[in-house]
Protein backbone atom coordinates (compact mmCIF):
# COMPACT_ATOMS: atom_id res chain seq x y z
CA UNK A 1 0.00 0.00 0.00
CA UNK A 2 1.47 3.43 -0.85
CA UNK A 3 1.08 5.38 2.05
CA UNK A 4 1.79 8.43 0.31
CA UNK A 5 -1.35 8.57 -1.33
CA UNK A 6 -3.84 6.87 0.99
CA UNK A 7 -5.55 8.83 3.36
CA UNK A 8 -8.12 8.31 6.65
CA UNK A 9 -11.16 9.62 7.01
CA UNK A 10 -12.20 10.05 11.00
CA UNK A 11 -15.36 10.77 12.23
CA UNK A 12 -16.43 14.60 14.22
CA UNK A 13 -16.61 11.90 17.43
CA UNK A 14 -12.67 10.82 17.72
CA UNK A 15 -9.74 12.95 19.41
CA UNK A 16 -7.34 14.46 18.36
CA UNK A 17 -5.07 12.58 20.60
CA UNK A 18 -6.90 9.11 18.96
CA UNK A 19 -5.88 10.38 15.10
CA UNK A 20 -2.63 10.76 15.66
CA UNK A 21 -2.14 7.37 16.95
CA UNK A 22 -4.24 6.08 13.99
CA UNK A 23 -1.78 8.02 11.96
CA UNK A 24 1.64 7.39 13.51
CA UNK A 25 0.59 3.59 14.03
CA UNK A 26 -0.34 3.58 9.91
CA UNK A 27 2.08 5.75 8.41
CA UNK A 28 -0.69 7.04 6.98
CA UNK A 29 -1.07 11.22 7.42
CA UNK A 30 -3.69 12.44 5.09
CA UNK A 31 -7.30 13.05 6.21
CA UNK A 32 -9.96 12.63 4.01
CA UNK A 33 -11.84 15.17 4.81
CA UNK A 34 -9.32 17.83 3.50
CA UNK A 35 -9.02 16.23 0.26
CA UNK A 36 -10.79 15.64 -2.83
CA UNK A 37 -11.07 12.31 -4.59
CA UNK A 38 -11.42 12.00 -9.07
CA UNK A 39 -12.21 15.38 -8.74
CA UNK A 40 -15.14 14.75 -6.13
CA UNK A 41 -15.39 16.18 -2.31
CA UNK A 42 -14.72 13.44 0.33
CA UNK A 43 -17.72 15.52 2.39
CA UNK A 44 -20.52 17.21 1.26
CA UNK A 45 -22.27 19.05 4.04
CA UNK A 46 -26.38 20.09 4.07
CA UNK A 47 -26.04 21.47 0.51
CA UNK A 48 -23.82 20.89 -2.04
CA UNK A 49 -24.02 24.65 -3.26
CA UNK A 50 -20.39 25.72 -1.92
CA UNK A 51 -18.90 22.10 -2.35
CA UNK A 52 -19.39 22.58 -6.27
CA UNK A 53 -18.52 26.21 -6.68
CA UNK A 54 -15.77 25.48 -8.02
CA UNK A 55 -17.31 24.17 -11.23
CA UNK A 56 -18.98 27.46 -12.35
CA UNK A 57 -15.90 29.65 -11.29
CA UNK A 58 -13.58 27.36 -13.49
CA UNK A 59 -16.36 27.42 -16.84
CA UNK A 60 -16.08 31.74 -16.10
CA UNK A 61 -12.31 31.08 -16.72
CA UNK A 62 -12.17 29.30 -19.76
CA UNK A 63 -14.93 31.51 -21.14
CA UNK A 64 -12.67 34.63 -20.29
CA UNK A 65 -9.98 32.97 -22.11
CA UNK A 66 -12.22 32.52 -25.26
CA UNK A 67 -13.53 36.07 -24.95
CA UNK A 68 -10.24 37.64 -25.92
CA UNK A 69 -10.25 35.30 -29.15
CA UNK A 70 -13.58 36.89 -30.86
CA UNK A 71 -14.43 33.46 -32.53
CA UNK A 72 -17.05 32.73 -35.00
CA UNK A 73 -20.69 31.46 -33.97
CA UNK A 74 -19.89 28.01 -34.96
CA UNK A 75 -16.60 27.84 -32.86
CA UNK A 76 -18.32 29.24 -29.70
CA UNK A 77 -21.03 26.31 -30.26
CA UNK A 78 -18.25 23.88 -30.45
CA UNK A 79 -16.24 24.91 -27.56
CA UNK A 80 -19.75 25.20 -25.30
CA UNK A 81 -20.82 21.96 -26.09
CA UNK A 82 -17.13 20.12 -25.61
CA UNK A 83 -15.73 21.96 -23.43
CA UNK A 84 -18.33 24.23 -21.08
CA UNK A 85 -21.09 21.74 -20.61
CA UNK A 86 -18.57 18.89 -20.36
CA UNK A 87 -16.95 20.15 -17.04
CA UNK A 88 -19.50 19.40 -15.11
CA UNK A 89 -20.49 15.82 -16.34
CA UNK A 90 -18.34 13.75 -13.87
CA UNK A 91 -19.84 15.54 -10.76
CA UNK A 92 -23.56 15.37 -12.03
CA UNK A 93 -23.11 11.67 -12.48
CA UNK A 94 -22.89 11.46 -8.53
CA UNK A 95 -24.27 14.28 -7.20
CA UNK A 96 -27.26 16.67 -7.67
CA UNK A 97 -26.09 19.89 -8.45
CA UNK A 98 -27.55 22.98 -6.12
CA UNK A 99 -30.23 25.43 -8.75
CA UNK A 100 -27.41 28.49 -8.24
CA UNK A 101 -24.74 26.31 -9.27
CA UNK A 102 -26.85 25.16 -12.42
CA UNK A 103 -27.91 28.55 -13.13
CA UNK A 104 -24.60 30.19 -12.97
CA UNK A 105 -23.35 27.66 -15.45
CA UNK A 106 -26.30 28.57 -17.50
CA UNK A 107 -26.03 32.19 -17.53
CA UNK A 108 -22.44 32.18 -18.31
CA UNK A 109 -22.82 29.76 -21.01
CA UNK A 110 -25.40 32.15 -22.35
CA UNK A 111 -23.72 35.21 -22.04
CA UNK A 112 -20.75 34.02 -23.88
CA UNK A 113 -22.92 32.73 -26.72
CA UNK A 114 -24.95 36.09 -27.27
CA UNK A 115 -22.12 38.73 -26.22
CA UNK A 116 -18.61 36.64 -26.44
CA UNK A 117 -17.97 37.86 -23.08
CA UNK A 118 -18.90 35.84 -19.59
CA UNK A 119 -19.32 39.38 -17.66
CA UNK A 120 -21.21 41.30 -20.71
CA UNK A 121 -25.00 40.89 -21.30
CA UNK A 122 -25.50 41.62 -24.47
CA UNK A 123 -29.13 41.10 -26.54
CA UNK A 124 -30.38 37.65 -25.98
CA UNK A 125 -32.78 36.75 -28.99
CA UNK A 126 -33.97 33.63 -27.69
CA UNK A 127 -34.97 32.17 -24.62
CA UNK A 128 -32.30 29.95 -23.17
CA UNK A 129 -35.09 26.96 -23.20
CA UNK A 130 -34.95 27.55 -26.60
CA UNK A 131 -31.45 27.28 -27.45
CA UNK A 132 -31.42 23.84 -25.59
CA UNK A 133 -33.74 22.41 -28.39
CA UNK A 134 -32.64 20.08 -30.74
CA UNK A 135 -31.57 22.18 -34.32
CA UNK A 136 -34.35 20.23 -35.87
CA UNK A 137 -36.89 21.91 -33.95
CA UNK A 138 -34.94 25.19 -33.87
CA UNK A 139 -32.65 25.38 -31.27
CA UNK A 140 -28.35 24.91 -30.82
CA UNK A 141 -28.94 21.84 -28.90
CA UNK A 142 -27.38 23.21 -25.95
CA UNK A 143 -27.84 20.66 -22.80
CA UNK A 144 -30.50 22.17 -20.43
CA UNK A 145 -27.80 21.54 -17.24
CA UNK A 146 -30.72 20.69 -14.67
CA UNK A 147 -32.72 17.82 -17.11
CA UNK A 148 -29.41 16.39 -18.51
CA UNK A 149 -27.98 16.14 -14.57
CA UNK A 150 -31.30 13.74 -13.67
CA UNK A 151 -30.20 12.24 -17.07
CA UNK A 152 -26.85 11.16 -16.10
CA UNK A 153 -27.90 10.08 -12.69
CA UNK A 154 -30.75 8.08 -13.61
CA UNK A 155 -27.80 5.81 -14.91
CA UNK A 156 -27.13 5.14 -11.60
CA UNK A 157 -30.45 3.95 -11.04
CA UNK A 158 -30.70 1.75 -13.93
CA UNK A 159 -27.31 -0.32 -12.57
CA UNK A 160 -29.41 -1.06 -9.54
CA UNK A 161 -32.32 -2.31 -11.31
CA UNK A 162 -30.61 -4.89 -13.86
CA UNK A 163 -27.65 -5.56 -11.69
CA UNK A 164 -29.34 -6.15 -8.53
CA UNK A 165 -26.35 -8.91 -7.57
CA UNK A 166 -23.51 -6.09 -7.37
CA UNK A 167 -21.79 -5.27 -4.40
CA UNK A 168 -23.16 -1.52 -4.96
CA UNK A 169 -26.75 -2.61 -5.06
CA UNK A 170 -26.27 -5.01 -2.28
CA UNK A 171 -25.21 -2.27 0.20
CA UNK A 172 -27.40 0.31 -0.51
CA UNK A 173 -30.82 -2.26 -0.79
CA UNK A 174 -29.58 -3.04 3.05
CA UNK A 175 -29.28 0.08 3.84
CA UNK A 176 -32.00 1.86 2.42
CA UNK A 177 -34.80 -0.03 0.71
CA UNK A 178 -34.37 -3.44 2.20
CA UNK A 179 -38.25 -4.60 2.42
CA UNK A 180 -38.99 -3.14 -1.26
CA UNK A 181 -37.21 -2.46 -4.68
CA UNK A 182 -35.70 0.77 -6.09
CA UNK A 183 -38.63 2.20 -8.20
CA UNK A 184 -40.40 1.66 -4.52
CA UNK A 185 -37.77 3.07 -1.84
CA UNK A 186 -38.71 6.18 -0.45
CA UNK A 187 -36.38 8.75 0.85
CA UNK A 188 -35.22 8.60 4.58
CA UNK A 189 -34.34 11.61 6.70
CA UNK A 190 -30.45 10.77 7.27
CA UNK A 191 -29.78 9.53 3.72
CA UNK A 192 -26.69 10.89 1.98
CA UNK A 193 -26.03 12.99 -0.76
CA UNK A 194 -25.41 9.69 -3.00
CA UNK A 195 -28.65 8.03 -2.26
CA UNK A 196 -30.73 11.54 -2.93
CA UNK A 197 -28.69 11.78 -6.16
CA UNK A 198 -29.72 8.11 -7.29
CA UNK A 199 -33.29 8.95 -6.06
CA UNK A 200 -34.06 12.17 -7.85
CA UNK A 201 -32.52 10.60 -11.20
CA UNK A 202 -35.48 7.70 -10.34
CA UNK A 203 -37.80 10.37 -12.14
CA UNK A 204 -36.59 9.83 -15.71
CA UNK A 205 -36.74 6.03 -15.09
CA UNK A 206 -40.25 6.16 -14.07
CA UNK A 207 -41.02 7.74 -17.07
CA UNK A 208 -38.64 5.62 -19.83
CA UNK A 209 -38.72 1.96 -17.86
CA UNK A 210 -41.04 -0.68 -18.59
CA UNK A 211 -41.36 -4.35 -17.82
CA UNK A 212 -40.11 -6.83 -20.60
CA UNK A 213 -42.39 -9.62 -19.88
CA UNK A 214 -41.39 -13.30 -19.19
CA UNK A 215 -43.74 -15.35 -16.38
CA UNK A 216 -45.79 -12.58 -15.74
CA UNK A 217 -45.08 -13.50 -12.03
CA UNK A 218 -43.52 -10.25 -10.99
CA UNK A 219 -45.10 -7.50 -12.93
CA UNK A 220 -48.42 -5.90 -11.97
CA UNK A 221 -51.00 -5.45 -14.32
CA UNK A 222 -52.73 -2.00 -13.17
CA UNK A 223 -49.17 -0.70 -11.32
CA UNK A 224 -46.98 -1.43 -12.94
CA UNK A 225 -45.58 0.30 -16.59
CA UNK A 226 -45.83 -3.32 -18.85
CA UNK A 227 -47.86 -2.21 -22.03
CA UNK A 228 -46.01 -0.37 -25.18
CA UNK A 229 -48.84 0.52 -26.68
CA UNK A 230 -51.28 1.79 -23.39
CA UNK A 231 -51.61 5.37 -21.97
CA UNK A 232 -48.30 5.77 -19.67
CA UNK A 233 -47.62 1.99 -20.57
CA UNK A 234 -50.37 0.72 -18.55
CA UNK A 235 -54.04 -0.34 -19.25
CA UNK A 236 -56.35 2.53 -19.99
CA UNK A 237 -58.75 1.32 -17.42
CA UNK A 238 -59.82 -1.66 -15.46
CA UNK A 239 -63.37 -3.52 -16.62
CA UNK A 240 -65.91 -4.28 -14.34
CA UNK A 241 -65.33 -8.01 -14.04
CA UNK A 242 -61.34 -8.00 -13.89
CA UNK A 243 -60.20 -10.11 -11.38
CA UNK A 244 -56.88 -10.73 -12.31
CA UNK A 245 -54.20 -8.84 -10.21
CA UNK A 246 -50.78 -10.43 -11.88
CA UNK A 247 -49.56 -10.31 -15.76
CA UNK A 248 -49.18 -14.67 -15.56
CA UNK A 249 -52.86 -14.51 -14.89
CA UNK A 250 -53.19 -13.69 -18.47
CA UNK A 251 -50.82 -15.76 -20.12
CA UNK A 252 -51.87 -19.57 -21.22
CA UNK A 253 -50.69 -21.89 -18.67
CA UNK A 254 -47.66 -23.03 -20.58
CA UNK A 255 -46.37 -19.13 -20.27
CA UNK A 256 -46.03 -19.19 -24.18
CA UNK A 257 -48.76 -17.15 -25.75
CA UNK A 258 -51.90 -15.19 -24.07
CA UNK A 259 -55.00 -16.50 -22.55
CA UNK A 260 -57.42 -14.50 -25.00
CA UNK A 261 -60.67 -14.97 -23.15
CA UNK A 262 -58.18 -13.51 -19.78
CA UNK A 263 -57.09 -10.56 -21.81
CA UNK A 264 -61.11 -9.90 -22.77
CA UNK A 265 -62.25 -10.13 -19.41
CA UNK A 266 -59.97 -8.17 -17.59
CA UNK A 267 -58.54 -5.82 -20.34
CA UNK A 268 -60.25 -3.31 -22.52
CA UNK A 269 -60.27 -4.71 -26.38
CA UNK A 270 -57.10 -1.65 -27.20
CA UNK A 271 -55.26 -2.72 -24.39
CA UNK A 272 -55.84 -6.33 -25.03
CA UNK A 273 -54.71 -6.30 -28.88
CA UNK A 274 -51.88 -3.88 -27.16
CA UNK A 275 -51.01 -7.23 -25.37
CA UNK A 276 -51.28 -9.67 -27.69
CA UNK A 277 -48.18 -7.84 -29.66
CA UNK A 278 -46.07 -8.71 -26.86
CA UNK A 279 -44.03 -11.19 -27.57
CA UNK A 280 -43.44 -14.52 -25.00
CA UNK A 281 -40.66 -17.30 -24.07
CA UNK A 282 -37.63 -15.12 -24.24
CA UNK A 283 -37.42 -15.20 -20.38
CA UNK A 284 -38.02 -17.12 -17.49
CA UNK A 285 -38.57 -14.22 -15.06
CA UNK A 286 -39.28 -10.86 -15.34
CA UNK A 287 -37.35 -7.93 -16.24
CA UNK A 288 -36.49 -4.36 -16.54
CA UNK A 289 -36.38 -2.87 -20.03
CA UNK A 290 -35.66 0.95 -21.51
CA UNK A 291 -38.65 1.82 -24.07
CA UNK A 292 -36.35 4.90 -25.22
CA UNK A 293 -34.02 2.75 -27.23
CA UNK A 294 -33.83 -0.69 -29.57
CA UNK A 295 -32.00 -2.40 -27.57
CA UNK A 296 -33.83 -1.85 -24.62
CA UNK A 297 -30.85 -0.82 -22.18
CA UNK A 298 -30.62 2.93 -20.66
CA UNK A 299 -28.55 5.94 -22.36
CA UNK A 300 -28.13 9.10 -20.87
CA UNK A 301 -29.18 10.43 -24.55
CA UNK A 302 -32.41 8.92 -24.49
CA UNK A 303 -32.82 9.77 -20.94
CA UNK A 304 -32.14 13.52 -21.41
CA UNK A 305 -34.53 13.57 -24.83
CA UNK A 306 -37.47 11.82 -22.92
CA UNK A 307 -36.87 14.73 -19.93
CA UNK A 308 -37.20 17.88 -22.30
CA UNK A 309 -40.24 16.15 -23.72
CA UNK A 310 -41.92 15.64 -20.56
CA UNK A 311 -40.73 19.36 -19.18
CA UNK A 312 -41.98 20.41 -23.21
CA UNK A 313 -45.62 19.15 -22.67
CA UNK A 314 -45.97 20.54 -18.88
């Protein structure tokens, strides 16, 4: 072990008298606490406004820099979009970012665009929002910092859905949603900074995942998001004489192909045809799937494009 660059992180309860035994009995001198780790804080206190300050302050430097250049419209697009916006991606993959700190990344970002300066407001034409639209529908494509933060994040989420058997999802399903599953864990008082990340990125999930069906066993038919083709990916609305509670109670009982005279009973006749395009025995069990891409896994891309849509219609 290279002592030189380890370091010890001590809790606010142990002595000073206690650390430097630690230390002297280690070799080891370096707190934690005072240093940062891939560019991270070791501690983040209440808010994470002043622990990520330093992101904004460094994107006003490099704009600064650019300023003094007077570059074309097309080179200022390039350097925002590799250089600006990419800063901060490493940090918003772990961490939500305070509002100031998005919004002074924002402001600078659009200053430089409309003026060339960081610290000079010149005319802005077009809402911000705007600029963050795809060119096709008349924007720059600009990332919208906020939406594309949950974006990155909700990758976080995903790994703990379809890799339930890691040593990352192990620890945090004991520690915080032990008697449910992620899409169901709820937010506890003395949670940390990671866990509130992973849970606010949950929101793009809930609107991107759905279940890829294989026994039915574990996927609910009016809670859970199952159908490609319903409202929200779930049944319109439940008949009258539905009894069924579980997806298997509508499949045939070799599990191979659909019990029609389940799916009219308990399933309008949209929903039911909706069903009967589903194709069975791929899969022994249930799973989770991403309806934002072919190949069913998550992307940040998809994720951030299915977030401006939803903020688009609200």
């Amino acid at each position: 072990m290279n002592t030189s660059k380890s370091a010890i992180f001590f809790s606010t309860n142990c002595s000073d008298s206690d650390k430097e035994i630690v230390k002297q009995t280690t070799g080891i001198q370096n707190e934690a606490l005072n240093e940062k780790y891939l560019g991270l804080p070791t501690a983040v206190g209440r808010s994470t406004k002043e622990a990520f300050e330093a992101i904004p302050t460094k994107i006003r430097g490099l704009m600064n820099g650019w300023g003094e250049k007077q570059l074309s419209c097309a080179a200022r697009e390039t350097l925002i979009k590799s250089v600006a916006q990419a800063i901060p991606t490493y940090s918003m993959s772990c961490f939500v970012l305070a509002p100031s700190t998005c919004q002074k990344i924002t402001s600078a970002t659009s200053n430089y665009w409309w003026s060339s300066k960081v610290d000079r407001r010149g005319m802005h034409w077009r809402n911000w929002t705007d600029m963050c639209l795809p060119k096709c529908q008349g924007g720059m494509g600009f990332r919208d910092i906020k939406l594309f933060n949950l974006a990155m994040l909700g990758k976080q989420g995903w790994r703990l859905m379809v890799a339930p058997d890691s040593l990352c999802a192990r620890v945090l399903k004991g520690k915080y949603f032990h008697n449910c599953d992620f899409m169901s864990a709820r937010k506890k008082k003395n949670a940390s900074h990671t866990w509130r990340a992973i849970l606010a990125g949950r929101k793009v999930l809930q609107l991107g995942c759905i279940r890829r069906i294989g026994d039915g066993n574990d996927t609910n038919i009016w809670n859970d998001q199952w159908l490609p083709g319903g409202v929200g990916m779930k049944p319109l609305c439940r008949k009258d004489e539905a009894k069924a509670e579980q997806v298997s109670e509508l499949l045939s009982p070799d599990g191979l192909s659909w019990n029609d005279a389940a799916l009219e009973q308990n399933l309008v006749p949209l929903d039911a045809e909706a069903a009967r395009r589903i194709p069975l025995g791929r899969s022994m069990t249930d799973s989770w799937a991403w309806s934002g891409e072919r190949h069913r896994m998550y992307s940040v891309k998809s994720g951030y494009r299915l977030l401006a849509a939803s903020e688009a219609q609200q």
